[in-house]
Protein backbone atom coordinates (compact mmCIF):
# COMPACT_ATOMS: atom_id res chain seq x y z
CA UNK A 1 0.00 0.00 0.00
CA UNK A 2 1.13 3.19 -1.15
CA UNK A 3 0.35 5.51 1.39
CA UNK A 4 -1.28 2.92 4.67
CA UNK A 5 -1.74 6.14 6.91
CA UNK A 6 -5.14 7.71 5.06
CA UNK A 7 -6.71 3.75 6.09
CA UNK A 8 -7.43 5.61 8.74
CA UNK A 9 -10.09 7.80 6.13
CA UNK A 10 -11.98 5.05 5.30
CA UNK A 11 -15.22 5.35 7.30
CA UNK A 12 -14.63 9.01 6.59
CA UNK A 13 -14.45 7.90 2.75
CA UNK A 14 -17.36 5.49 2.91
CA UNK A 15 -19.98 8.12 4.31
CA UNK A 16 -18.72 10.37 1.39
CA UNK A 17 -19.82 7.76 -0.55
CA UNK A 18 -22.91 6.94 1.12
CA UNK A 19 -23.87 10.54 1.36
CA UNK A 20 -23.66 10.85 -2.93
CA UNK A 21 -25.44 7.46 -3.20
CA UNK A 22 -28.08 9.07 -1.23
CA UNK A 23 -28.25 12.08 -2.30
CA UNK A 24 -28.52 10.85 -6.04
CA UNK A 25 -30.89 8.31 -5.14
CA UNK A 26 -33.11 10.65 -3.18
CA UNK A 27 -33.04 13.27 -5.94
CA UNK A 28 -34.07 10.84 -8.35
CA UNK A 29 -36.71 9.58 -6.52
CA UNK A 30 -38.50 12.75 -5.51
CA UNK A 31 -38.29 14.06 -9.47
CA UNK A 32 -40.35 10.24 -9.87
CA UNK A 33 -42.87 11.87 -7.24
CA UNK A 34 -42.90 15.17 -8.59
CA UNK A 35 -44.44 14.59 -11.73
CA UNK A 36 -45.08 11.02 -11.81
CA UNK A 37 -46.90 10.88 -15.51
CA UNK A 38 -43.96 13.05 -17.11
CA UNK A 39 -41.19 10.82 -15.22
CA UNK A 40 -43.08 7.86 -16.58
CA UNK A 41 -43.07 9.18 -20.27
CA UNK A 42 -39.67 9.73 -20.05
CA UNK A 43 -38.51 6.04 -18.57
CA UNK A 44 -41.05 3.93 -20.53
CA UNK A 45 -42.87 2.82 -17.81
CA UNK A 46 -46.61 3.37 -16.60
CA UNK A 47 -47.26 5.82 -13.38
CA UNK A 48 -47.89 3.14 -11.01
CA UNK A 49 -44.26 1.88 -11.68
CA UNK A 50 -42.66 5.36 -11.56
CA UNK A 51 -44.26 6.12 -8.19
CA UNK A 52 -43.13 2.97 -7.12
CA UNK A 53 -39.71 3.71 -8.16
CA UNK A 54 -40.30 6.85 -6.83
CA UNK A 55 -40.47 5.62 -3.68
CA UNK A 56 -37.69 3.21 -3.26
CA UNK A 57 -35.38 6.02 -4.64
CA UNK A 58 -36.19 8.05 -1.94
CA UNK A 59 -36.85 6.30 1.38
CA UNK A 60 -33.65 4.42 0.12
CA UNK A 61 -31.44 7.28 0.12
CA UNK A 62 -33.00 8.67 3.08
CA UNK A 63 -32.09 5.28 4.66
CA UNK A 64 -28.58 4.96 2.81
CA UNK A 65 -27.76 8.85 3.87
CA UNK A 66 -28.06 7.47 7.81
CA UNK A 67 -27.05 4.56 7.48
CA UNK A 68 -29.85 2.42 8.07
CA UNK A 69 -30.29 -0.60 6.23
CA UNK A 70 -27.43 0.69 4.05
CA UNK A 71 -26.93 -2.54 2.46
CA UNK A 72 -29.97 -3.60 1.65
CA UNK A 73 -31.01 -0.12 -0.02
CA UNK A 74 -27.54 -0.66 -1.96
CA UNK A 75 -28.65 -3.87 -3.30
CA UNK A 76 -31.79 -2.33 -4.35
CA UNK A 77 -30.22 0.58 -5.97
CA UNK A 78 -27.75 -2.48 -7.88
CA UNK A 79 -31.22 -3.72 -8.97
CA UNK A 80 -32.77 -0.44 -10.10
CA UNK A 81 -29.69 0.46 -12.22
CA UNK A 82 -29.39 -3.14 -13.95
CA UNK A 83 -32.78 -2.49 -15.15
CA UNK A 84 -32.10 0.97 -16.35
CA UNK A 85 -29.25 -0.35 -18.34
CA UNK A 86 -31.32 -3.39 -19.76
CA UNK A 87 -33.84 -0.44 -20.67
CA UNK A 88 -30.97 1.35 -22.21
CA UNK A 89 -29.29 -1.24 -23.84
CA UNK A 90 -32.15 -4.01 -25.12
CA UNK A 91 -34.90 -1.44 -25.57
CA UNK A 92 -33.31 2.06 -26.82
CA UNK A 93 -30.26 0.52 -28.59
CA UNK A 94 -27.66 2.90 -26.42
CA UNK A 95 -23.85 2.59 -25.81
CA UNK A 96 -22.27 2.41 -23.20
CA UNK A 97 -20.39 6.10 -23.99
CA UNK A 98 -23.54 7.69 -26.24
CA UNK A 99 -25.05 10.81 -24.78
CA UNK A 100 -26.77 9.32 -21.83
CA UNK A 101 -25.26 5.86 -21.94
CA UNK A 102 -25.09 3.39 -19.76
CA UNK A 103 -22.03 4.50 -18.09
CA UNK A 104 -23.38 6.14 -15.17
CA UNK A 105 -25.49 3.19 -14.37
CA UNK A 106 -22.84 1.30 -14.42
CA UNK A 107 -20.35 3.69 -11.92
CA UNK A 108 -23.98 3.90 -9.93
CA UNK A 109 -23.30 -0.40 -9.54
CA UNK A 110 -20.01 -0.03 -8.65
CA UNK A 111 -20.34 2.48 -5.71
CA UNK A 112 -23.33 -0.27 -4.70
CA UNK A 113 -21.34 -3.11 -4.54
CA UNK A 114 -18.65 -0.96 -2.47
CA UNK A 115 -21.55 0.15 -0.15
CA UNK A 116 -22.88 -3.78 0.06
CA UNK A 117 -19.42 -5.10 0.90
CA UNK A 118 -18.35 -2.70 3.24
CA UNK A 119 -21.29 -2.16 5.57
CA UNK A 120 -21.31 1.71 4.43
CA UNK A 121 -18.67 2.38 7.18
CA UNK A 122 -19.15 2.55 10.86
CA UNK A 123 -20.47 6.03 10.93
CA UNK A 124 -24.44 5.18 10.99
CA UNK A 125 -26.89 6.35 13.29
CA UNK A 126 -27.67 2.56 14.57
CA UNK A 127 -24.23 1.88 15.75
């Protein structure tokens, strides 16, 4: 290891992360609640789905933001972005680097699966 003494930034580093997770996910979901038919014109899916969505966005970045549950909401946000990129690639036909591509979906995953392996850090409010 290159420099061992910022290991001692890591649950400083994984709220970071956990706090842009959230705040993404959050964001997302309350434009789903906003203005449920427009969101659901603009994703291909019908309003009962986007307020759905809507929801899981947001109680699970409310939840990922404190810590609660942090794994489970980043398995669910794992899930949500697979399906945007099988929306993406299967049913609009877009690359990975187009304009709006797949790429953030895929950094989106990645920052999940950090989240799900790590715990989120010990810096929750139920520890």
């Amino acid at each position: 290891m290159l420099f061992p003494q910022l290991v001692r930034f890591t649950d400083l580093s994984l709220l970071l992360l956990r706090l842009m997770v959230a705040f993404v996910f959050a964001t997302s979901g309350w434009n789903h609640l906003k203005d449920p038919v427009g969101r659901s014109k603009s994703i291909g899916m019908n309003k009962g789905f986007t307020i759905f969505l809507g929801i899981a966005e947001f109680a699970g970045g409310l939840g990922m933001a404190a810590g609660v549950l942090a794994q489970l909401a980043a398995i669910g946000f794992i899930l949500i972005m697979l399906g945007a990129i099988q929306k993406k690639i299967f049913e609009w036909h877009i690359a990975f680097w187009a304009n709006n591509g797949w790429n953030y979906e895929a950094t989106m995953i990645v920052m999940n699966l950090v989240i799900v392996t790590t715990g989120g850090g010990r810096y929750s409010l139920i520890r």
